[in-house]
PDB file of N, CA and C in Angstrom:
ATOM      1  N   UNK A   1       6.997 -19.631 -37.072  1.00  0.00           N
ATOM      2  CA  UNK A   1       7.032 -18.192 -37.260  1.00  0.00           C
ATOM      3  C   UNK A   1       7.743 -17.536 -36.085  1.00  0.00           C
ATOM      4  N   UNK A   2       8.262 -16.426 -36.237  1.00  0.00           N
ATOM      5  CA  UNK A   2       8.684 -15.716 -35.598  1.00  0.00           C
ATOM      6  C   UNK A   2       7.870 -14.671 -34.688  1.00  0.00           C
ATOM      7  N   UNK A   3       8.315 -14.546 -33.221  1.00  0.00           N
ATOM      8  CA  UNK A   3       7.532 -13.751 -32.528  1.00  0.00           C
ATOM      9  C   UNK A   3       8.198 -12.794 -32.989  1.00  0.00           C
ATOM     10  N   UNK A   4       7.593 -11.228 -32.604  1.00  0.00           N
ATOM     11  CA  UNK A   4       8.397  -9.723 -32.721  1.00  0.00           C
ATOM     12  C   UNK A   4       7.756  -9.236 -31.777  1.00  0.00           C
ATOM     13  N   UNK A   5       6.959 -10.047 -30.817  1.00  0.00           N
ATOM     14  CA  UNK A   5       6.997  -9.152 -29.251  1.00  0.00           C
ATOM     15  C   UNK A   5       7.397 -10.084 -28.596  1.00  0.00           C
ATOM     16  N   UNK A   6       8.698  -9.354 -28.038  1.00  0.00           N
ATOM     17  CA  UNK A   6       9.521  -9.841 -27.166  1.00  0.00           C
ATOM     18  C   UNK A   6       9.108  -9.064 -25.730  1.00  0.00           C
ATOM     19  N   UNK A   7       8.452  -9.762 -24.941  1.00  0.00           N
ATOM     20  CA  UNK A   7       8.460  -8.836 -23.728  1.00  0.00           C
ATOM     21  C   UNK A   7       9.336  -9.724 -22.382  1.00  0.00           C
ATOM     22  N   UNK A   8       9.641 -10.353 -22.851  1.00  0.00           N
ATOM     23  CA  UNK A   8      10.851 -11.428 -21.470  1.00  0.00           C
ATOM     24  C   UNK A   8      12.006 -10.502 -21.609  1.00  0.00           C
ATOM     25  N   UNK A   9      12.587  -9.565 -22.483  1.00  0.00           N
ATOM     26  CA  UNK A   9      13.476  -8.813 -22.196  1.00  0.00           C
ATOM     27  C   UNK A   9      13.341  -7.861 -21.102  1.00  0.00           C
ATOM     28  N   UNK A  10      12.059  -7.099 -21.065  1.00  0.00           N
ATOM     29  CA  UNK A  10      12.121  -5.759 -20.631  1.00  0.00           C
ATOM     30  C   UNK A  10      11.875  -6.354 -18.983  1.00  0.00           C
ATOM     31  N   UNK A  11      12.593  -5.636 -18.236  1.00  0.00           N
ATOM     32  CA  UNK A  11      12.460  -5.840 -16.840  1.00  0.00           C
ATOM     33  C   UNK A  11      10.713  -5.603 -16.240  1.00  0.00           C
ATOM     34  N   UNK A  12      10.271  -6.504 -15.206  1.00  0.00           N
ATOM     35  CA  UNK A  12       9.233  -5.783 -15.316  1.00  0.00           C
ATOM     36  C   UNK A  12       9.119  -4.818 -14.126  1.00  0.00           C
ATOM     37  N   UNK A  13       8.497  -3.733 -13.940  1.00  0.00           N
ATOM     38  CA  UNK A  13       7.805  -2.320 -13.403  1.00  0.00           C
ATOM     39  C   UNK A  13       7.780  -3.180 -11.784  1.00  0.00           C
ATOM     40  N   UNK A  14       8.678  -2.399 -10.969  1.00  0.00           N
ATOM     41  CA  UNK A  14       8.134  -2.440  -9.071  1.00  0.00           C
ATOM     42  C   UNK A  14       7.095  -2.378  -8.992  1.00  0.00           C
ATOM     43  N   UNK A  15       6.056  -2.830  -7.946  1.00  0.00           N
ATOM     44  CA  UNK A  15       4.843  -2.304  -7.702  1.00  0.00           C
ATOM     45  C   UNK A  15       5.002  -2.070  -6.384  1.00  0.00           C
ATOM     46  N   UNK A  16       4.376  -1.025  -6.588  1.00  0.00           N
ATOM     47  CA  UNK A  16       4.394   0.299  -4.977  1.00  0.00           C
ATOM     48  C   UNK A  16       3.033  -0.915  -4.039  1.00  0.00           C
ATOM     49  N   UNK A  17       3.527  -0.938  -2.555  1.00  0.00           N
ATOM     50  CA  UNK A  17       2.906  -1.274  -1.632  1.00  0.00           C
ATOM     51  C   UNK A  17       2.015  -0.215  -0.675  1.00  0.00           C
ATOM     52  N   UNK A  18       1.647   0.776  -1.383  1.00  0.00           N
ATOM     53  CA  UNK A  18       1.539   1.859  -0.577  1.00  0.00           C
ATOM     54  C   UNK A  18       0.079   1.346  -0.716  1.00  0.00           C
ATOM     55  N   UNK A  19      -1.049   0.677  -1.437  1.00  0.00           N
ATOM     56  CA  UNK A  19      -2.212   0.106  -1.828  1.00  0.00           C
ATOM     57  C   UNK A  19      -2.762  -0.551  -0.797  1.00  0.00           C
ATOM     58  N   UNK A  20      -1.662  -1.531  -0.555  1.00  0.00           N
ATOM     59  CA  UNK A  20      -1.745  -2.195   0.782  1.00  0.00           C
ATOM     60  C   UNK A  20      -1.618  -1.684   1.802  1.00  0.00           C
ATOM     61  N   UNK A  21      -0.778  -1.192   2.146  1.00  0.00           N
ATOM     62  CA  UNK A  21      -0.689   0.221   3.343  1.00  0.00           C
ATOM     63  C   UNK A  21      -1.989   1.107   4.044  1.00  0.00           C
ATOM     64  N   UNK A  22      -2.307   1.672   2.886  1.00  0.00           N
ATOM     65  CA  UNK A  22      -3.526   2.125   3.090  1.00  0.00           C
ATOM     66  C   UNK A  22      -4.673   1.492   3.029  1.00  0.00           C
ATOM     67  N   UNK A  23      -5.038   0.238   2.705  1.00  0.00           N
ATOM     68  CA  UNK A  23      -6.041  -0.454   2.973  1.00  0.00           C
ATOM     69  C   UNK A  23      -5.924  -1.094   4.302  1.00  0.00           C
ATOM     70  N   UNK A  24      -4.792  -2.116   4.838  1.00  0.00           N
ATOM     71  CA  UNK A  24      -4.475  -2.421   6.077  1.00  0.00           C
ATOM     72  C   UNK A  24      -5.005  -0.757   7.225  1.00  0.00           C
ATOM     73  N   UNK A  25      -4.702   0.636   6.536  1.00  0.00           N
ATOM     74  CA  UNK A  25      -4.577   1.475   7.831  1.00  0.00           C
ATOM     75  C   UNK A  25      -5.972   1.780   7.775  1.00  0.00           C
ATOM     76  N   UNK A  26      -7.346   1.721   6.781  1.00  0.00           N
ATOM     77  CA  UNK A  26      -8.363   1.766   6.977  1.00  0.00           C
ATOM     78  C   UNK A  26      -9.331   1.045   7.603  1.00  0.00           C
ATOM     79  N   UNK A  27      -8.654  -0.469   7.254  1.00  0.00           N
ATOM     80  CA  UNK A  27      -9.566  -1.588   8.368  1.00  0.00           C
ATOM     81  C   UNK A  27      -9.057  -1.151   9.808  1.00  0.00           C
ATOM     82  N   UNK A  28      -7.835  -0.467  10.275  1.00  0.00           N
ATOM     83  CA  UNK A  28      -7.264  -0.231  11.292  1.00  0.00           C
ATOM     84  C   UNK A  28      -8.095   0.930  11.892  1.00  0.00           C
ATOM     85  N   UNK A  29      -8.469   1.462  11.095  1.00  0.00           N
ATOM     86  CA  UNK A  29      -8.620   3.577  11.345  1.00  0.00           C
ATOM     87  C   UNK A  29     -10.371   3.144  11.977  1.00  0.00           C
ATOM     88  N   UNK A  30     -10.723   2.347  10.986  1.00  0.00           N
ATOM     89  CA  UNK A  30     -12.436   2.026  11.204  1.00  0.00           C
ATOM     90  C   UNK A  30     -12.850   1.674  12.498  1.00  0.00           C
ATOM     91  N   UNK A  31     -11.978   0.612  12.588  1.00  0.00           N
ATOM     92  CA  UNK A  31     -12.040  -0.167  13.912  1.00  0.00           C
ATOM     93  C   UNK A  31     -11.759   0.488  15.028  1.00  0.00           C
ATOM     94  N   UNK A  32     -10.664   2.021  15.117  1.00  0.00           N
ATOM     95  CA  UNK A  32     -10.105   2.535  15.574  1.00  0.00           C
ATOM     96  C   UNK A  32     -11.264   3.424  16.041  1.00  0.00           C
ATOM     97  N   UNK A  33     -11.928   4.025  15.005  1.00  0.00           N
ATOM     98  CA  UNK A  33     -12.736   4.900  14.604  1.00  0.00           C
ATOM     99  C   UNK A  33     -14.434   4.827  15.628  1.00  0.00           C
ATOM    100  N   UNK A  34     -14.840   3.427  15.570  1.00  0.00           N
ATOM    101  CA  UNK A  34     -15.604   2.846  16.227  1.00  0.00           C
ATOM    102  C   UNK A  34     -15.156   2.451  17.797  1.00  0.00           C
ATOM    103  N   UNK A  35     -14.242   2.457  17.778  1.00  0.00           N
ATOM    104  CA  UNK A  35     -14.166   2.415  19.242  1.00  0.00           C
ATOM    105  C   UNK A  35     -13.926   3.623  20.017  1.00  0.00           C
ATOM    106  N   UNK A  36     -13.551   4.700  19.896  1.00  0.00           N
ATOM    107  CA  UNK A  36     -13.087   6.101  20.053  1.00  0.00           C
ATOM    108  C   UNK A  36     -14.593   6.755  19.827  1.00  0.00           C
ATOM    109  N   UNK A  37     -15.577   6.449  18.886  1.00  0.00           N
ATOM    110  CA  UNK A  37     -17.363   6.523  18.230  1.00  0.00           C
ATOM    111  C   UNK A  37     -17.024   8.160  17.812  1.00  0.00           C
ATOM    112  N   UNK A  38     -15.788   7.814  16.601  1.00  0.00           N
ATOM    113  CA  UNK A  38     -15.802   9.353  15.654  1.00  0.00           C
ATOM    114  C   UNK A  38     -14.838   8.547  15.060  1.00  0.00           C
ATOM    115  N   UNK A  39     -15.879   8.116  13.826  1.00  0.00           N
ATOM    116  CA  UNK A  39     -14.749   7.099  12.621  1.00  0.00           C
ATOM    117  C   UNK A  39     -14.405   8.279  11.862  1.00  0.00           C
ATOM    118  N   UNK A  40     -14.854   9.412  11.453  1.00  0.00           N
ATOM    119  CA  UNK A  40     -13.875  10.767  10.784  1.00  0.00           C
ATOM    120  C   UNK A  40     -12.312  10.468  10.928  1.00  0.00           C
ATOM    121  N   UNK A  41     -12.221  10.707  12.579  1.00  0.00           N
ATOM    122  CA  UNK A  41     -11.098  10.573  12.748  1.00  0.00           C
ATOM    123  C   UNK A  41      -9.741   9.983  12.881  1.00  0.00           C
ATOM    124  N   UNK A  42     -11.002   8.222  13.285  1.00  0.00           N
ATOM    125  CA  UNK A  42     -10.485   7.090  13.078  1.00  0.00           C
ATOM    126  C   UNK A  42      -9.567   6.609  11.789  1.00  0.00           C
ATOM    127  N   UNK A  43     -10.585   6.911  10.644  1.00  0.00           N
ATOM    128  CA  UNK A  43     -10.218   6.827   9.265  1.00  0.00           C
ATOM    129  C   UNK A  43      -9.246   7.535   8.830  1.00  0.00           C
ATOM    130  N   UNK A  44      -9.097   8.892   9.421  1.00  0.00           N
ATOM    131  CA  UNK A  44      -8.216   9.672   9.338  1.00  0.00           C
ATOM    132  C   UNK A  44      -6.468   9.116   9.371  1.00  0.00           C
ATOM    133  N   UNK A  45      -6.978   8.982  11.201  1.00  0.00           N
ATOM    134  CA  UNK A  45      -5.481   8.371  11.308  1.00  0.00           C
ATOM    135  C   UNK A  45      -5.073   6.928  10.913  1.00  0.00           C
ATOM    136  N   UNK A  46      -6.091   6.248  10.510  1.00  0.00           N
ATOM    137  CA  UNK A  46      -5.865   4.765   9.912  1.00  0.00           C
ATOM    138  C   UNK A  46      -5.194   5.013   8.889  1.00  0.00           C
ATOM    139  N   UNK A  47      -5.346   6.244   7.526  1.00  0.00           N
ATOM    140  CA  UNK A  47      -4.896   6.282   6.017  1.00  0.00           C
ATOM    141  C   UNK A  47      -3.512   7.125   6.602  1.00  0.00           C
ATOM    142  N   UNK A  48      -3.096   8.026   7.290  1.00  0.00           N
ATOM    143  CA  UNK A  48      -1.950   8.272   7.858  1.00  0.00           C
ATOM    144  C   UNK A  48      -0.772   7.263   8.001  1.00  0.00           C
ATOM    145  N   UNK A  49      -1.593   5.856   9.188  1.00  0.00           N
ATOM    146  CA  UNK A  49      -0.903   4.903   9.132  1.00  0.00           C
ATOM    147  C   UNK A  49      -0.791   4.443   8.242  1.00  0.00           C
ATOM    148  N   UNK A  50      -1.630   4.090   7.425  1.00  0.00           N
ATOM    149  CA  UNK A  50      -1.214   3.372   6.173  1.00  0.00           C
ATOM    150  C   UNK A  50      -0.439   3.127   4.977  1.00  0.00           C
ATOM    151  N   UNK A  51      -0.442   4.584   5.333  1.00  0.00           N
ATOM    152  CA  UNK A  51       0.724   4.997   4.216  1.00  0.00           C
ATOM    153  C   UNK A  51       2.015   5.288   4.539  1.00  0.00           C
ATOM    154  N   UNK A  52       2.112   5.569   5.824  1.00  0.00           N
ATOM    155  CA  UNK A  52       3.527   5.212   6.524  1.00  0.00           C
ATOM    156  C   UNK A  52       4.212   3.784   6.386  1.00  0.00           C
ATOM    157  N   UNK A  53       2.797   3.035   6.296  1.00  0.00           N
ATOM    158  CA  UNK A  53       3.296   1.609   6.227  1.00  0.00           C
ATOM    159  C   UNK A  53       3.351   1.023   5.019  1.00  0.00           C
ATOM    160  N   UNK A  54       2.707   1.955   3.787  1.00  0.00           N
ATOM    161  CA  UNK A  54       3.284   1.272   2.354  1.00  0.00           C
ATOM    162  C   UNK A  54       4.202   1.847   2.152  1.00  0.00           C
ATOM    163  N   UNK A  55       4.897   2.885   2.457  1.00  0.00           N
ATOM    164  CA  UNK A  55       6.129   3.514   2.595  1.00  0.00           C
ATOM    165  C   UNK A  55       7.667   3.179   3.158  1.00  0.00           C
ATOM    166  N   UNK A  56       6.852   2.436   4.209  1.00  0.00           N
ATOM    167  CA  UNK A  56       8.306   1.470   4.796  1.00  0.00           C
ATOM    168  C   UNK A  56       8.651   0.239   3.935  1.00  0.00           C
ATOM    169  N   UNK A  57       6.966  -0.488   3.654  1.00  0.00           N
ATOM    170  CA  UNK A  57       6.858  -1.851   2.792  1.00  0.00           C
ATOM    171  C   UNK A  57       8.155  -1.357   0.995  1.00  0.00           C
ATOM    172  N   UNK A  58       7.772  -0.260   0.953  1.00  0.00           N
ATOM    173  CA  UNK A  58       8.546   0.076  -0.655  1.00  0.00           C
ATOM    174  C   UNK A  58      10.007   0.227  -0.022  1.00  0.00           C
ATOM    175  N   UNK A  59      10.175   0.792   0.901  1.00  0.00           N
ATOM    176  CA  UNK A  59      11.604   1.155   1.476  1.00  0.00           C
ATOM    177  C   UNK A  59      12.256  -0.199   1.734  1.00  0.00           C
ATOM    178  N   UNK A  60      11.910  -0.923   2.382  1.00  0.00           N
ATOM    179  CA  UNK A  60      12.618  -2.425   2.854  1.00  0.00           C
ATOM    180  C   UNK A  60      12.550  -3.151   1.658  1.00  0.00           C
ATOM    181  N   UNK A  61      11.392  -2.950   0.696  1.00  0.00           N
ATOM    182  CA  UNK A  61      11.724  -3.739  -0.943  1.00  0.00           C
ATOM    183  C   UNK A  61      13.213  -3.282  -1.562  1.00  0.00           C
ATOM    184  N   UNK A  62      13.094  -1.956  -2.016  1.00  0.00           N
ATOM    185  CA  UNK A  62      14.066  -1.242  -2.350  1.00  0.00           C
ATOM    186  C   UNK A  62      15.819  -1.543  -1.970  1.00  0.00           C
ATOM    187  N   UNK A  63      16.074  -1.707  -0.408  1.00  0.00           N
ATOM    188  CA  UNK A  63      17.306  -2.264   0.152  1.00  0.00           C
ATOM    189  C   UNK A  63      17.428  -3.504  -0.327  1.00  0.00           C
ATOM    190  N   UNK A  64      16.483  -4.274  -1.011  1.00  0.00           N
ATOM    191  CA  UNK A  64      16.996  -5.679  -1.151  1.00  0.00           C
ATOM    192  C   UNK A  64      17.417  -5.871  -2.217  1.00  0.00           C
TER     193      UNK A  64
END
C-alpha cells in the first residue's frame, strides 16, 4: 500500500536554544543568588544571562 503521509519532504522546524539559555542562566542566577544571600536578584540576573546566551546559541546556529 501506499503511504499519503509523506513527512521526509517537509524540512524540519529550527529549534530555538533560548530554553537552554535560560535554564543554564538560572542554575547560574541561584547560585549567584545564594552567594550575594538575595536570590531575587540572583535569579534575576541569571534569566538576563540566559537569554543572552540562547540568543547567541540561535545566532551562531543561524551563520552556519
Amino acid at each position: 500500500m501506499s503511504d499519503d503521509n509523506d513527512d521526509d519532504d517537509k524540512a524540519p522546524k529550527p529549534k530555538s536554544h533560548m530554553g537552554v539559555g535560560i535554564a543554564v542562566g538560572v542554575g547560574l542566577g541561584a547560585a549567584l543568588g545564594i552567594a550575594m544571600d538575595n536570590l531575587a536578584i540572583g535569579l534575576s540576573i541569571g534569566i538576563g544571562v540566559g537569554i543572552v546566551i540562547g540568543a547567541v546559541m540561535d545566532n551562531n546556529r543561524k551563520d552556519k
